[in-house]
Every structure is written in C-alpha cells, then in structure tokens.
C-alpha atoms as a PDB file:
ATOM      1  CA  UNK A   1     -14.121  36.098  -8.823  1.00  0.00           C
ATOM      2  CA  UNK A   2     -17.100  37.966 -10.792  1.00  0.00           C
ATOM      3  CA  UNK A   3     -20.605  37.339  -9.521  1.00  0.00           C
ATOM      4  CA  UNK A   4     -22.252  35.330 -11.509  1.00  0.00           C
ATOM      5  CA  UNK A   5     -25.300  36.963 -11.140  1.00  0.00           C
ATOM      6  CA  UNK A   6     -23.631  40.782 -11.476  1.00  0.00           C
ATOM      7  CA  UNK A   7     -22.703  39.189 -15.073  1.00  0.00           C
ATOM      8  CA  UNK A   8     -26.113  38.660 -16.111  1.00  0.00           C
ATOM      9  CA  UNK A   9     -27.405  42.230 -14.892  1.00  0.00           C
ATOM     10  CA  UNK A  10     -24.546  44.045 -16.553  1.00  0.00           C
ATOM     11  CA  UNK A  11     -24.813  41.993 -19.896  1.00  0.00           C
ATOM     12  CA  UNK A  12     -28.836  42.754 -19.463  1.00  0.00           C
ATOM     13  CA  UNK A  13     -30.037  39.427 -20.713  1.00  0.00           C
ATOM     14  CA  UNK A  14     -32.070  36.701 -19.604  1.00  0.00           C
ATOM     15  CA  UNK A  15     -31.898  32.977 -20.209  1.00  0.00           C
ATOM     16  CA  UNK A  16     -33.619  31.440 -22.490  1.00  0.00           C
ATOM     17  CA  UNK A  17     -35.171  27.924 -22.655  1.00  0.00           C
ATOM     18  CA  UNK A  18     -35.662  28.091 -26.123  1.00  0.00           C
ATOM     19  CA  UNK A  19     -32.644  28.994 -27.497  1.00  0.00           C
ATOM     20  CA  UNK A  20     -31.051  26.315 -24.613  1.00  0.00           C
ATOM     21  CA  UNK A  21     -29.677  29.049 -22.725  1.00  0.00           C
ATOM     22  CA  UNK A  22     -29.388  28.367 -19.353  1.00  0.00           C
ATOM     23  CA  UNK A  23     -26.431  30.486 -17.112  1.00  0.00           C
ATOM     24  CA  UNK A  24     -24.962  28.458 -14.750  1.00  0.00           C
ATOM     25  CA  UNK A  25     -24.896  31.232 -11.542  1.00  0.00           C
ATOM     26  CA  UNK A  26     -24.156  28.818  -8.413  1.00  0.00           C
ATOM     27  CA  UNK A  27     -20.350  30.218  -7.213  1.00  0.00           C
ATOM     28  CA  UNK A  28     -19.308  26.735  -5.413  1.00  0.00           C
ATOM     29  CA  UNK A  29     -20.080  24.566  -8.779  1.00  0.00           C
ATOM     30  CA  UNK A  30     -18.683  27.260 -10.927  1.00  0.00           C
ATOM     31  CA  UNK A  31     -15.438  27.281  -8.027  1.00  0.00           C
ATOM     32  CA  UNK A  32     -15.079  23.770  -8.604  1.00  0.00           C
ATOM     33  CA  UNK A  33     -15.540  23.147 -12.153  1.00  0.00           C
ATOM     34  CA  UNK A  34     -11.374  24.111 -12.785  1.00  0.00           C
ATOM     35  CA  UNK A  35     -10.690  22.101 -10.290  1.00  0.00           C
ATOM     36  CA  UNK A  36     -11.460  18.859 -11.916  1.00  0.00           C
ATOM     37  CA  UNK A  37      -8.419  19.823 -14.518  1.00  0.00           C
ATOM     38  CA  UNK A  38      -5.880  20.553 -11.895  1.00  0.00           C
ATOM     39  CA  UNK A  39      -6.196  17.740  -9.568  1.00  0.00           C
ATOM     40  CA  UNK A  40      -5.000  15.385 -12.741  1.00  0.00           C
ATOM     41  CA  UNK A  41      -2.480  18.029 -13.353  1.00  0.00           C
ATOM     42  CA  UNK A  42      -3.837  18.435 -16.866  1.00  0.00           C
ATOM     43  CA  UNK A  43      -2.028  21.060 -19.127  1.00  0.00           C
ATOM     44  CA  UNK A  44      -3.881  24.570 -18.039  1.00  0.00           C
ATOM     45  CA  UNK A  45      -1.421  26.055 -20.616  1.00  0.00           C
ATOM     46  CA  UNK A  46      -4.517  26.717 -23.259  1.00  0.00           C
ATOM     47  CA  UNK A  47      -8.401  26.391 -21.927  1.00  0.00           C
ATOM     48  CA  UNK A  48     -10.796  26.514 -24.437  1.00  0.00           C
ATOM     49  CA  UNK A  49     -14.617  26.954 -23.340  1.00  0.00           C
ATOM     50  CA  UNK A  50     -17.222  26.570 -25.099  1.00  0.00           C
ATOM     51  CA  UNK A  51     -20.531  28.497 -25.024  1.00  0.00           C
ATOM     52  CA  UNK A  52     -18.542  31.372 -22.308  1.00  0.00           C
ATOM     53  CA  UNK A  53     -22.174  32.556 -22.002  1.00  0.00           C
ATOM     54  CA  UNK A  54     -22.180  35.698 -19.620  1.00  0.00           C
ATOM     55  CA  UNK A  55     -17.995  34.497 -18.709  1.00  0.00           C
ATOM     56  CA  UNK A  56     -18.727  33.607 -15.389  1.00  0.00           C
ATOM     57  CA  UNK A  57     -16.779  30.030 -16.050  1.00  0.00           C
ATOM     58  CA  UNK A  58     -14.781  32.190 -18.160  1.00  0.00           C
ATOM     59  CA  UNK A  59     -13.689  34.378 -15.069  1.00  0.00           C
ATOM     60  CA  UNK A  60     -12.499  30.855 -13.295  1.00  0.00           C
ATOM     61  CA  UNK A  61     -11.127  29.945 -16.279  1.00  0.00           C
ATOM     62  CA  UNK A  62      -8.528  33.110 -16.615  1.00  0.00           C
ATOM     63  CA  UNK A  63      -7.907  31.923 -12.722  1.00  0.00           C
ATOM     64  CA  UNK A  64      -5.727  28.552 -13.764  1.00  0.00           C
ATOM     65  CA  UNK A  65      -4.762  29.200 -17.621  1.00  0.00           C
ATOM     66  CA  UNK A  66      -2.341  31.073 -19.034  1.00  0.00           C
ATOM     67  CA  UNK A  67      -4.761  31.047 -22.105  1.00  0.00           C
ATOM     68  CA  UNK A  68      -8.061  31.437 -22.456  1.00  0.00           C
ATOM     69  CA  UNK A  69     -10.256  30.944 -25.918  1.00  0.00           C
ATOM     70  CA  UNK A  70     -14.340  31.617 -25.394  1.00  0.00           C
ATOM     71  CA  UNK A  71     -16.360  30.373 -28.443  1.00  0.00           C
ATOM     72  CA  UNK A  72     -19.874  31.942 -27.816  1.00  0.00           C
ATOM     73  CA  UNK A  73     -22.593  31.623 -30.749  1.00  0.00           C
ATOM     74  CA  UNK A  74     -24.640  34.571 -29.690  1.00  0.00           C
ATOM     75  CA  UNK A  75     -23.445  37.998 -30.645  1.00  0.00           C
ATOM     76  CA  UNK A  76     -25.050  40.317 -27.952  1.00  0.00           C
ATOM     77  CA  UNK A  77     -23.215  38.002 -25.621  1.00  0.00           C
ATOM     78  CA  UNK A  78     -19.310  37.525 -27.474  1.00  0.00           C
ATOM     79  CA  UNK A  79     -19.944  41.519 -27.837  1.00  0.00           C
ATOM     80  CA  UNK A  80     -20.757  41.571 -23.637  1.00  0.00           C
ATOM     81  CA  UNK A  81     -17.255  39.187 -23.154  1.00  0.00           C
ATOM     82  CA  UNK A  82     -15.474  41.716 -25.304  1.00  0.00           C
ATOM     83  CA  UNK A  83     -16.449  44.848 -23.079  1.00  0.00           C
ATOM     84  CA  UNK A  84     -16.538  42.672 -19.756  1.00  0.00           C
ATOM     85  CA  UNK A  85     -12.878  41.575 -20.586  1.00  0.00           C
ATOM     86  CA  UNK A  86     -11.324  43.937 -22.161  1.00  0.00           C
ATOM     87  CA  UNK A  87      -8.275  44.088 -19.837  1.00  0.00           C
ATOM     88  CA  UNK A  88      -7.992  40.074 -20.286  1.00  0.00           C
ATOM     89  CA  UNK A  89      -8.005  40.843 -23.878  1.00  0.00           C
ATOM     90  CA  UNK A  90      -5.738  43.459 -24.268  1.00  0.00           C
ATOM     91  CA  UNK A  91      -3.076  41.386 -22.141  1.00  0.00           C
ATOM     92  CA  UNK A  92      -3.372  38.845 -24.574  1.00  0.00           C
ATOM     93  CA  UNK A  93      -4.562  35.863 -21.988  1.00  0.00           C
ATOM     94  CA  UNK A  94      -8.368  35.791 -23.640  1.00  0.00           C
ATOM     95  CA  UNK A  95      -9.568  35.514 -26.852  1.00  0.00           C
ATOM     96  CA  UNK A  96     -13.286  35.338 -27.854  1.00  0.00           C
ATOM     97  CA  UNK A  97     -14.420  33.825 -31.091  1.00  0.00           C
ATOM     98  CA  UNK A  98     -17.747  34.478 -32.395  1.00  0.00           C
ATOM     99  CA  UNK A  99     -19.383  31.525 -33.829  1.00  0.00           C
ATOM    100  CA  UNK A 100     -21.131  28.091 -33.505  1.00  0.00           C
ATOM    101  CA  UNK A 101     -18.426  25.471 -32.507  1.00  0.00           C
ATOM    102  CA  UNK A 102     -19.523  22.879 -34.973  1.00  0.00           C
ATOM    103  CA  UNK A 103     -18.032  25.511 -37.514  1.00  0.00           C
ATOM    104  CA  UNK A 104     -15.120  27.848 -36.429  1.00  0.00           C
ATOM    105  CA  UNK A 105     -11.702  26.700 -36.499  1.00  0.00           C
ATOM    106  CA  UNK A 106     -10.784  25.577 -32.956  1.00  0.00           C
ATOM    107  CA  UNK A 107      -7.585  26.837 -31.610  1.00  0.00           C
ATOM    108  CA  UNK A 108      -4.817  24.492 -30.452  1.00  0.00           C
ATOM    109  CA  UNK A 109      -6.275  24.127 -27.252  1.00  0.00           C
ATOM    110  CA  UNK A 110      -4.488  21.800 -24.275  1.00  0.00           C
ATOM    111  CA  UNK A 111      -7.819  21.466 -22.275  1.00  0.00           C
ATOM    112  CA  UNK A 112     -11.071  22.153 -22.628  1.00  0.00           C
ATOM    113  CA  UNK A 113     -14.214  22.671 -19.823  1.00  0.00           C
ATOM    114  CA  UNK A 114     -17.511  23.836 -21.003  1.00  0.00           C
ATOM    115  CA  UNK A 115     -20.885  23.908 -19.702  1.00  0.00           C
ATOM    116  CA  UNK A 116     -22.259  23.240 -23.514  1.00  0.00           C
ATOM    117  CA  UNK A 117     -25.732  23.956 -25.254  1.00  0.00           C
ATOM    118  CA  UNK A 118     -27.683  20.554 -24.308  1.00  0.00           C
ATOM    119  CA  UNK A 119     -28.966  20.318 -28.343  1.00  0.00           C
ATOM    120  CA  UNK A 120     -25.831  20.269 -29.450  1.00  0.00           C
ATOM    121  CA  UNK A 121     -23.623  18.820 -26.790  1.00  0.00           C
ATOM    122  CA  UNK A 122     -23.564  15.223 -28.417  1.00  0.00           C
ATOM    123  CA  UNK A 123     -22.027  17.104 -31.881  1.00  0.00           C
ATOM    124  CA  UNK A 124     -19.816  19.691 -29.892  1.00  0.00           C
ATOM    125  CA  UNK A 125     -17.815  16.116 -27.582  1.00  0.00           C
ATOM    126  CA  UNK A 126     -17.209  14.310 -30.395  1.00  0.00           C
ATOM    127  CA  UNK A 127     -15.721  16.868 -32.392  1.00  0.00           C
ATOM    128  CA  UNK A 128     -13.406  17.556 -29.233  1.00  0.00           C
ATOM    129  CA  UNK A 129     -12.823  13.507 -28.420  1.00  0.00           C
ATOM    130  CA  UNK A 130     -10.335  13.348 -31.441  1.00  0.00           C
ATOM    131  CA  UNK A 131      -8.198  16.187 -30.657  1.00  0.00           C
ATOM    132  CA  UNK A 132      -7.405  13.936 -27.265  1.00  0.00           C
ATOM    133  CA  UNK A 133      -7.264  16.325 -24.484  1.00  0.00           C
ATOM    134  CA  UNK A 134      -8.726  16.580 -21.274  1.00  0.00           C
ATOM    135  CA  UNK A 135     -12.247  17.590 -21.166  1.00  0.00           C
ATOM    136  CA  UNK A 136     -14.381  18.915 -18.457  1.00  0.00           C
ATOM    137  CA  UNK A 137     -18.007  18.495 -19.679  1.00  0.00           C
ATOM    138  CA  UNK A 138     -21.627  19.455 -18.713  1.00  0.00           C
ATOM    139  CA  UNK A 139     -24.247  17.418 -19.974  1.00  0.00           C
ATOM    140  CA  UNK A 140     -28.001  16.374 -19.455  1.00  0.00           C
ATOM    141  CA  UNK A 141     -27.584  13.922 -16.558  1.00  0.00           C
ATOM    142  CA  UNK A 142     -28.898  10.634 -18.700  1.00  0.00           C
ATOM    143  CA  UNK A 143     -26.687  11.646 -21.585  1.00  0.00           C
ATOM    144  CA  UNK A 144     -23.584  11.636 -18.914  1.00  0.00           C
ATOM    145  CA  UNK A 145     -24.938   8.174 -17.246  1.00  0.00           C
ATOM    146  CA  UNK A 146     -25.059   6.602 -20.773  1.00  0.00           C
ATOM    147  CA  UNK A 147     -21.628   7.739 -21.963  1.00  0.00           C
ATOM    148  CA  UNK A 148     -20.491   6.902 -18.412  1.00  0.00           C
ATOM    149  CA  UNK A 149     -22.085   3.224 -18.956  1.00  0.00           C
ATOM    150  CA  UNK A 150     -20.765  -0.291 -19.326  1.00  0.00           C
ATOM    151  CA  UNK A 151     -21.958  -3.211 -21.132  1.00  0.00           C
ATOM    152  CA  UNK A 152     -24.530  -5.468 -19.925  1.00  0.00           C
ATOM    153  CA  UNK A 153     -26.454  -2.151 -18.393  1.00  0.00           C
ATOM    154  CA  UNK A 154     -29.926  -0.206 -19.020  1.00  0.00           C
ATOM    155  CA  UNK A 155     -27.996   2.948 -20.254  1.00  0.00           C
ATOM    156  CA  UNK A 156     -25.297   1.045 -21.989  1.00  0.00           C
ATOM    157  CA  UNK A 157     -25.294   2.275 -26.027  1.00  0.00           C
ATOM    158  CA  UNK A 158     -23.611   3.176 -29.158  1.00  0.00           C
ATOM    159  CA  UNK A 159     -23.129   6.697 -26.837  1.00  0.00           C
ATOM    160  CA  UNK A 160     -20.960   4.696 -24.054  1.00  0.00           C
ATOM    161  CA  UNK A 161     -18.910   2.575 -27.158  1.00  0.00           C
ATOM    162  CA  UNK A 162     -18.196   5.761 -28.856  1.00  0.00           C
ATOM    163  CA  UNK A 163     -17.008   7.870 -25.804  1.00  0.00           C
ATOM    164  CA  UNK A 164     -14.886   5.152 -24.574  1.00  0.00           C
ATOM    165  CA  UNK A 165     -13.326   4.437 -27.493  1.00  0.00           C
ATOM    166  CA  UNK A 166     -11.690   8.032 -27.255  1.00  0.00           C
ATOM    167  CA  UNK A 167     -10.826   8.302 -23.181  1.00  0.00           C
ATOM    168  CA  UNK A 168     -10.993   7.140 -19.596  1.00  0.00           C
ATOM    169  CA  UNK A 169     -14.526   9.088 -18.761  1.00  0.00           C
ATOM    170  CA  UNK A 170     -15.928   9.315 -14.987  1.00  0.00           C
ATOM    171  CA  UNK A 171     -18.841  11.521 -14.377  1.00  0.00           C
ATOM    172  CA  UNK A 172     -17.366  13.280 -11.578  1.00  0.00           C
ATOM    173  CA  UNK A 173     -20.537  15.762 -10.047  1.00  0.00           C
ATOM    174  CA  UNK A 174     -24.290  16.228 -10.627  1.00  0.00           C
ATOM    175  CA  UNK A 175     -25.420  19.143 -10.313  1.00  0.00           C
ATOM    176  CA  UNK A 176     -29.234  20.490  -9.777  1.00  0.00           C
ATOM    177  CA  UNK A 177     -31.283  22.515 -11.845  1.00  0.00           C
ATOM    178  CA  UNK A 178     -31.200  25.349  -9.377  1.00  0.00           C
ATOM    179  CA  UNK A 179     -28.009  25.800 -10.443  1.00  0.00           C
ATOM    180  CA  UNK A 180     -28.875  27.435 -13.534  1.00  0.00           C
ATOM    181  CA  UNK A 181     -31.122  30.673 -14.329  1.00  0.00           C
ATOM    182  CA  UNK A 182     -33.987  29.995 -15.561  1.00  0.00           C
ATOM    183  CA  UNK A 183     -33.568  26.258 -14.126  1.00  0.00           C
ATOM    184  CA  UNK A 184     -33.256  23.623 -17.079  1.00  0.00           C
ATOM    185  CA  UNK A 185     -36.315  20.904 -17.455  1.00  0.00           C
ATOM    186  CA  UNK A 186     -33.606  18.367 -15.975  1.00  0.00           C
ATOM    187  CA  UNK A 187     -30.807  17.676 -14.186  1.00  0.00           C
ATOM    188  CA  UNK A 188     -27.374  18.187 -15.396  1.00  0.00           C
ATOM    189  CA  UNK A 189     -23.763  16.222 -14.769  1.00  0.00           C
ATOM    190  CA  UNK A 190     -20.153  16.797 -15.413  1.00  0.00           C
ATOM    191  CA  UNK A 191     -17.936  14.518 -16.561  1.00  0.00           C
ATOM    192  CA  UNK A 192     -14.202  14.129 -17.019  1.00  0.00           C
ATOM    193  CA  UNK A 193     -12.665  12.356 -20.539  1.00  0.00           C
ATOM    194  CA  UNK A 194      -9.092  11.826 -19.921  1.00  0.00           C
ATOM    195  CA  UNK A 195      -7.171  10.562 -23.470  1.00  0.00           C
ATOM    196  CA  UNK A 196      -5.882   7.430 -23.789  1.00  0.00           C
ATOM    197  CA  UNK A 197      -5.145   4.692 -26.063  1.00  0.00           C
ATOM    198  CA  UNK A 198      -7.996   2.408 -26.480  1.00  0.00           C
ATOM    199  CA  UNK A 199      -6.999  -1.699 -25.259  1.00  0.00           C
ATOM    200  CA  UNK A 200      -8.105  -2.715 -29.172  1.00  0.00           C
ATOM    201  CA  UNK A 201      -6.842  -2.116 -32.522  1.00  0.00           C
ATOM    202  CA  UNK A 202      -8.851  -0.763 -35.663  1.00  0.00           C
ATOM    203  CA  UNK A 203      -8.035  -0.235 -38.805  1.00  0.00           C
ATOM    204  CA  UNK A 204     -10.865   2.269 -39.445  1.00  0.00           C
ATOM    205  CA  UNK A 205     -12.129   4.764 -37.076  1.00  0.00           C
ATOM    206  CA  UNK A 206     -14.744   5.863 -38.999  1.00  0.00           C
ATOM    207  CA  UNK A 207     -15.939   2.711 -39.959  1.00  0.00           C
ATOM    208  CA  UNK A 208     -15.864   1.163 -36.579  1.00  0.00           C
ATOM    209  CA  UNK A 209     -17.897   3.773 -35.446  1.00  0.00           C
ATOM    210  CA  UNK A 210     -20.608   3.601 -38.007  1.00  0.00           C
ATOM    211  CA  UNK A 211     -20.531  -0.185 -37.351  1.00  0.00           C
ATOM    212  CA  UNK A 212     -21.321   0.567 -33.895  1.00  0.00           C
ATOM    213  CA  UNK A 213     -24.075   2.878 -34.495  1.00  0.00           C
ATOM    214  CA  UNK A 214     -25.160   0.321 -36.971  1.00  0.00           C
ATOM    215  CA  UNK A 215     -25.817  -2.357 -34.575  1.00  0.00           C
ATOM    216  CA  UNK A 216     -27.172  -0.433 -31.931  1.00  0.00           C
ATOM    217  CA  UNK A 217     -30.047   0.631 -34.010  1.00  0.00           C
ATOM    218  CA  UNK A 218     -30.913  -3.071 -34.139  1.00  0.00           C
ATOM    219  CA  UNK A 219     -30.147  -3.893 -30.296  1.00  0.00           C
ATOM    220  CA  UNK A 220     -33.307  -5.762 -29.352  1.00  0.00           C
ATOM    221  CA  UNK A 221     -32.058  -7.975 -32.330  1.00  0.00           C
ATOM    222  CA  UNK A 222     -28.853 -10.591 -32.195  1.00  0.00           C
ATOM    223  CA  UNK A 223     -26.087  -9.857 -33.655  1.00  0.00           C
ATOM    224  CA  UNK A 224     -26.365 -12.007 -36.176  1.00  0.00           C
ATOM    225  CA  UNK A 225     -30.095 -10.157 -37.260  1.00  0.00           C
ATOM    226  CA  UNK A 226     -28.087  -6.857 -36.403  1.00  0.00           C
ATOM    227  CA  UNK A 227     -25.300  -7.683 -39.124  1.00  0.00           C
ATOM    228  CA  UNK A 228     -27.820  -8.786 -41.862  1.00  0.00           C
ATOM    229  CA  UNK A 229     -30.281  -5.913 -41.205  1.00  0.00           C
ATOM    230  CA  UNK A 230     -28.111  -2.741 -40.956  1.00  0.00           C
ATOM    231  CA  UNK A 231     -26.100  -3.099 -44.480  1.00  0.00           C
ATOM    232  CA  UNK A 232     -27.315   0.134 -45.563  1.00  0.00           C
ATOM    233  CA  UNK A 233     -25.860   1.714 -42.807  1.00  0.00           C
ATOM    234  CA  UNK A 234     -22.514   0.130 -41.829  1.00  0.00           C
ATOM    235  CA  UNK A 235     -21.924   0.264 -45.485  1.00  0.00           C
ATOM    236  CA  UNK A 236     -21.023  -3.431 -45.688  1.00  0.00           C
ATOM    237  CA  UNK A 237     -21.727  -4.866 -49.088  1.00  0.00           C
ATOM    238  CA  UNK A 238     -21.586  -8.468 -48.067  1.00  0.00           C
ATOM    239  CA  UNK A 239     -22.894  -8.910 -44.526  1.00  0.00           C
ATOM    240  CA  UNK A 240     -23.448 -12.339 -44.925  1.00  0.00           C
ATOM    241  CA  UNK A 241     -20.058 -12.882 -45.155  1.00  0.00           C
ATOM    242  CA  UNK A 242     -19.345 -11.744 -42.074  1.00  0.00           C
ATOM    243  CA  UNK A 243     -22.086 -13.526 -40.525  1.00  0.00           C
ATOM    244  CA  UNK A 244     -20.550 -16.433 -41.578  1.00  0.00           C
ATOM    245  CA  UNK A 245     -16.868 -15.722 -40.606  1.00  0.00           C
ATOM    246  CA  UNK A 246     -17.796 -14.245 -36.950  1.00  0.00           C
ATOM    247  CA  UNK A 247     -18.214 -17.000 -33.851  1.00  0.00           C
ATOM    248  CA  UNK A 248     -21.289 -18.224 -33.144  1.00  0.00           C
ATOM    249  CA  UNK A 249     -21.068 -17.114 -29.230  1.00  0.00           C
ATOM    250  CA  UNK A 250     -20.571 -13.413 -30.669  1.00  0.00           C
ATOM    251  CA  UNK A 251     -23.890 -13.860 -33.075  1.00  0.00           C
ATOM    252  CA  UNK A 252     -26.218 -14.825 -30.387  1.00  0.00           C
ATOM    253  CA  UNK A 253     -25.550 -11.921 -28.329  1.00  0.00           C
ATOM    254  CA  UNK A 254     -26.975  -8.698 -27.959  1.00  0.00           C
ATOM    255  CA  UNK A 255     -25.420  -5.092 -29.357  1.00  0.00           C
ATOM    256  CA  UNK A 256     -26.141  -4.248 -25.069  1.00  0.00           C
ATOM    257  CA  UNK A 257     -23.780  -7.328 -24.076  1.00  0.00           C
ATOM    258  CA  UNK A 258     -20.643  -6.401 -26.633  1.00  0.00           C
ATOM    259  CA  UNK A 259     -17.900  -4.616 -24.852  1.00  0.00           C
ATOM    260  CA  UNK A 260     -15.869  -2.304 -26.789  1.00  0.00           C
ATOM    261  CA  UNK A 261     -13.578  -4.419 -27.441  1.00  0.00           C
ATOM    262  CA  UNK A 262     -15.812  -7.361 -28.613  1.00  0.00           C
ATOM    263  CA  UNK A 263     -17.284  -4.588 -31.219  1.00  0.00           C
ATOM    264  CA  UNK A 264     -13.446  -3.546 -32.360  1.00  0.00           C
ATOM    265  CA  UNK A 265     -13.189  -7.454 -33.094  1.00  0.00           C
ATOM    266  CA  UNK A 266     -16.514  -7.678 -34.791  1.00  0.00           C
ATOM    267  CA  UNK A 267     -15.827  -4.288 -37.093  1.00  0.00           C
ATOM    268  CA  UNK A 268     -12.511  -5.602 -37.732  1.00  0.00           C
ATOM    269  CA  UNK A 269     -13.342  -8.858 -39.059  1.00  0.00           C
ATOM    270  CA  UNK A 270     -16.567  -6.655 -41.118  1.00  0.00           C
ATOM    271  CA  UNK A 271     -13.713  -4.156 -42.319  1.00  0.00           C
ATOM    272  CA  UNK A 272     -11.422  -7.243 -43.967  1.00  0.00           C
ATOM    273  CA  UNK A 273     -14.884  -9.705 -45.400  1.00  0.00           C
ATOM    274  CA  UNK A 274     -17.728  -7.553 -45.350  1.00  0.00           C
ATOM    275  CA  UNK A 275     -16.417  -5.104 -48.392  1.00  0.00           C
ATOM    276  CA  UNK A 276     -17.450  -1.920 -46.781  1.00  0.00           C
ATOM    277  CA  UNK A 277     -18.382   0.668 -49.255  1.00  0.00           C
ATOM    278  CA  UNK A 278     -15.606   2.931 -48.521  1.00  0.00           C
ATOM    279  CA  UNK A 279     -12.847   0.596 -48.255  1.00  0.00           C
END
C-alpha cells in the first residue's frame, strides 16, 4: 500500500483548514476503512470515492474493487491522481473525475466509501442515500451520533429521520483528529448505511421529508403548534385540517418523541387533508 504520507510529499501540498482539507494519513484506519464493505459482503464490483484527496483511500480502494471512480474537486490534486495512477488508469480499473460531487454525473457505482469535505458532507449523503447502496462514510463525530440517533434522545433530529428513512446506519469507528494532517478542530466517525426498505409506506418522498424538516424546526413546540406554525414550509395549505384529523396522543407530543414511523403516519395523513402545494 502507498504511504500516506509519501502521497502528500510527492503531490507537494499541504492541508488546508480553510478549504476543509484535511488528509487522512493514519495506515491502520485507512487499512480498515475497506474492510467495513467486505465483511457485509457488499458488491466491491464498482467503488466510488469521493474527495480521493492525495489517493491514499484510493490506493485501498484499487485493493478490493474491480472499479474504482475518484471524484476530487481540486484540480492540482485530480491532476496529482492522474500522474500518481497512471498505470491504474491505463488498465482501465480507475477513473478520476474532476469536479464538485453535488454537480458531476455520478457513475453507476455499487458502493461507495469516502472520507468527505465536512461542509458539504450533509449535501454529498443524501444525494448518495437514494441511489441505495452501501456507504462507508466519514463525518464530524456529532453529525454521525445524530444520524446514528433514535427518538426520545438529545441528538435525535430531522438528520436521524432522514438517514433512516433511506438504510440500516451504525456508526461503526471514531476516529481522532491525529488522524488527519493538519488535525481537524474535532473529532471524526465513520458510519455504515446499508439499503433497505423502510417498515412504513409514503406516498411522497419529497414531501415526507420536507414535513419532517418542517416539524423539527418547531421541536420545542407540540405537534399540534408544529403543524399550525410550519405551513410555509411543509407546503400544506390547510394545516388545520390536519390538526383536526390527526389523534390527539400524536398532537401532544414532541417532533423529539415521533419515531419514523409515527412521522410517515403523520405526513401521510398531511399528504391526503392538508392540500400540500405540490400535490
């Protein structure tokens, strides 16, 4: 495996904090990051990373896949991945895009594990949730406790509804900030989003979503308040009607107490009263 360090020296860069660049350079995280895809005996067939950085993942990467795809934003560093893997290249088993992720078109990926740029890294997931493959993520530690989180907890948000609306996710490892050159401001996790299913039915996605977020922004508030105060951004023409149709034991609780479920209820019963705006 490349040196993680030897990358940096030959790409001559530096990390830096504020462009959230931070180069993950400790070998036994690095080692094990793969690892969390093949002990589920998830499809290795087509690994996409994003941010490939300096490749050092990248390297482990080309290790287990057949197929590797690199999206890196920064073009001193996709033109570094070019030159440091230009055998890889040529044999067709990596492929570097140049780009920010939130634009390029994504490849037909079968897994994905990427240590991605903290300001982004809530944007980046949930445009990889939908395409329901398994995901190997690095995120701020709180933002991996809170997606991690269940109801009826501190951390417990529209974050934790969202993500587990999409998969089964465990944050598997924390991992330092010497870990990382320069060392980040906090403490990072990885976590593991396996596809499934979810146990509810909607008829909207993107409405049940915005529902959720809806609520949440009121969740000192009941969910009766919640309903009536966040019209303009659920969308819901007539709240009131759904206050009135919903259960009273679902109104007196709390966004923080609602379980995914009870919110896929709740949305559903906005989605057929409430005359959302985009129904």
């Amino acid at each position: 495996m490349r040196d993680p360090d030897g990358l940096i020296a030959r790409a001559g860069v530096r990390g830096d904090p504020d462009r959230d660049q931070h180069f993950l350079v400790d070998d036994r995280v690095l080692d094990r990051l793969p690892t969390y895809l093949t002990e589920i005996d998830a499809d290795t067939s087509h690994l996409l990373e994003i941010g490939g950085g300096t490749g050092a993942l990248t390297d482990r990467l080309l290790a287990i896949g057949d197929e590797v795809t690199v999206v890196e934003r920064d073009r001193d560093l996709a033109a570094f991945l070019r030159e440091e893997f230009a055998e890889e290249i040529d044999a067709g088993e990596l492929t570097v895009i140049e780009g920010d992720a939130l634009d390029v078109d994504l490849p037909d990926f079968s897994a994905s594990v990427s240590n991605l740029p903290y300001g982004v890294s809530s944007e980046i997931a949930f445009r990889l949730f939908p395409e329901e493959k398994p995901l190997v993520l690095m995120f701020q530690q709180e933002f991996a406790e809170r997606m991690v989180a269940e109801s009826d907890t501190s951390e417990y948000g529209r974050l934790s509804v969202s993500s587990q609306h999409y998969a089964d996710i465990e944050l598997v490892e924390s991992i330092p900030k010497e870990a990382f050159s320069p060392p980040p401001a906090v403490q990072s996790a990885v976590i593991r989003a396996v596809p499934r299913e979810p146990d509810y039915a909607v008829e909207d996605e993107d409405f049940f979503l915005r529902f959720v977020k809806a609520l949440f922004t009121q969740r000192r508030k009941t969910i009766r308040n919640a309903i009536r105060n966040t019209a303009h951004i659920s969308g819901l023409e007539q709240p009131e009607a759904v206050v009135d149709a919903a259960e009273e034991d679902v109104l007196r609780k709390r966004a923080g107490a609602m379980a995914p479920a009870d919110f896929a209820a709740l949305a559903q019963l906005a989605w057929e009263v409430g005359e959302p705006d985009d129904r």
